[in-house]
Protein backbone atom coordinates (compact mmCIF):
# COMPACT_ATOMS: atom_id res chain seq x y z
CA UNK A 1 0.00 0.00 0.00
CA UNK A 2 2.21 2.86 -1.11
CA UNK A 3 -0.60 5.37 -1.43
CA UNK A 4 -1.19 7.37 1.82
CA UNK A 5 -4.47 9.10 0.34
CA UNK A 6 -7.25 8.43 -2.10
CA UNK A 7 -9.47 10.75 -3.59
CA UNK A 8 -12.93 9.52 -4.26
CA UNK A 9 -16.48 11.19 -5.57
CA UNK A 10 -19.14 10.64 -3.03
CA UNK A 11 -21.80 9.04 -4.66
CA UNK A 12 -25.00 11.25 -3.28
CA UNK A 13 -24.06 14.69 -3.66
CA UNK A 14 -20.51 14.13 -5.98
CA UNK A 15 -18.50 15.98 -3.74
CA UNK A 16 -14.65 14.82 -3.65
CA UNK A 17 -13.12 13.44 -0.63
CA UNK A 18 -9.70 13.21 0.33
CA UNK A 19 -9.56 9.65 2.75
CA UNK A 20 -6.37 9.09 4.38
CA UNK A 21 -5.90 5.11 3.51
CA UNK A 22 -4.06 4.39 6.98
CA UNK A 23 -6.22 5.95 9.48
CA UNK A 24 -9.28 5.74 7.33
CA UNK A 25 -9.91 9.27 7.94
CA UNK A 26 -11.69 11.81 5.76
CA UNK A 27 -9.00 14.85 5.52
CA UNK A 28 -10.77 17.10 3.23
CA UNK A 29 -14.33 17.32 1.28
CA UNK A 30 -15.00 20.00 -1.86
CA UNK A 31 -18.78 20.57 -2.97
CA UNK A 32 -19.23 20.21 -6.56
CA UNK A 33 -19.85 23.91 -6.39
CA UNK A 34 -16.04 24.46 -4.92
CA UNK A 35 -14.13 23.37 -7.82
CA UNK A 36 -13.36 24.78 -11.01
CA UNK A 37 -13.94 22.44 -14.51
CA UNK A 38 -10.63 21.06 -14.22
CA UNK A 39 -11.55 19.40 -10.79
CA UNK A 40 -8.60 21.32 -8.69
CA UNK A 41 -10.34 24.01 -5.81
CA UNK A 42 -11.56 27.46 -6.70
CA UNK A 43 -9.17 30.27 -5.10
CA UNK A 44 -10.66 33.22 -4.25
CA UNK A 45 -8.77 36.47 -3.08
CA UNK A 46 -10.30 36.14 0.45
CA UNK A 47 -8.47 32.49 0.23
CA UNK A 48 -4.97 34.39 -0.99
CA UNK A 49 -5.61 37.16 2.12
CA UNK A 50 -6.47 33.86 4.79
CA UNK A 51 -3.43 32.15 3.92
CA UNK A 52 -1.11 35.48 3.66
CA UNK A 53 -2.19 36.20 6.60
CA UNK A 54 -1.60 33.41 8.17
CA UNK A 55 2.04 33.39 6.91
CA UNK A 56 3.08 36.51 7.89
CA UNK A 57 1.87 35.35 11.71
CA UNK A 58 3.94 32.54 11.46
CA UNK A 59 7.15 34.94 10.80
CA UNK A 60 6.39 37.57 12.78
CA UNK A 61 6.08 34.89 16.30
CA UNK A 62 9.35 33.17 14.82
CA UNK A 63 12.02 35.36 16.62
CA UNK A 64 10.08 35.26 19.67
CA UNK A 65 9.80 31.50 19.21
CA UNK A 66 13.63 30.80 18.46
CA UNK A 67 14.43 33.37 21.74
CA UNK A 68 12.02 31.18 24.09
CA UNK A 69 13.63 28.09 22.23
CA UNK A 70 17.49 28.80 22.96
CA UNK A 71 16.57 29.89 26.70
CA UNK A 72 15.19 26.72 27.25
CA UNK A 73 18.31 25.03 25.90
CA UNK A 74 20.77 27.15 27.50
CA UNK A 75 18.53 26.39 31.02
CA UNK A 76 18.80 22.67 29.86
CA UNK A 77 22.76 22.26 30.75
CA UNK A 78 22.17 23.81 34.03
CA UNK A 79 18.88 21.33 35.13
CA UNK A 80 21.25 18.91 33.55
CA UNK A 81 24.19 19.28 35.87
CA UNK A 82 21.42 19.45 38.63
CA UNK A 83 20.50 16.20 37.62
CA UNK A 84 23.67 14.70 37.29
CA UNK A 85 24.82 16.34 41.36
CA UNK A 86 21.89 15.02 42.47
CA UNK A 87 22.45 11.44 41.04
CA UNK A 88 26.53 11.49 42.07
CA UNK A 89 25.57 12.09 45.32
CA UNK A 90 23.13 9.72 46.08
CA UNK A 91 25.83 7.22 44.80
CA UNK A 92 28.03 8.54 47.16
CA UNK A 93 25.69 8.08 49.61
CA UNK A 94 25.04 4.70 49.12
CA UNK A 95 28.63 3.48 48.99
CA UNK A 96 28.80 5.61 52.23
CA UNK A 97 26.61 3.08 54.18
């Protein structure tokens, strides 16, 4: 089974859905209505401003991602070495006894 999705007419109202083969899953459904003669989605310039929008939210969080990101790794090392102290001396604890 090397296909991960098939795309299928549904045979009351002819709308095409996307099925995910694996997790038998419907990811997407387009009305008849929704799709141009070729078959492929109509795009509207509502659709253009959604998904522009949506990118330029996704680059204007990524600095303050990537800063929150490489404080949590430089915090890492230190809850690291915790650890580690904390482990090296209950082994030197129990060889204590």
């Amino acid at each position: 089974m090397d296909t991960k999705e098939i795309e299928i007419a549904c045979p009351c109202c002819s709308s095409r859905l996307v099925i995910d083969v694996r997790t038998q899953t419907v990811l997407r459904t387009r009305r008849p209505e929704e799709l141009d003669i070729t078959g492929k989605p109509k795009v509207s310039e509502k659709d253009w401003g959604d998904a522009l929008g949506r990118v330029k939210s996704r680059t204007d969080e990524a600095p303050g991602r990537l800063d929150d990101l490489l404080a949590k790794e430089r915090e890492k090392r230190s809850r690291l070495d915790d650890l580690f102290k904390a482990a090296n001396d209950k082994l030197k604890d129990k060889e204590q006894e």
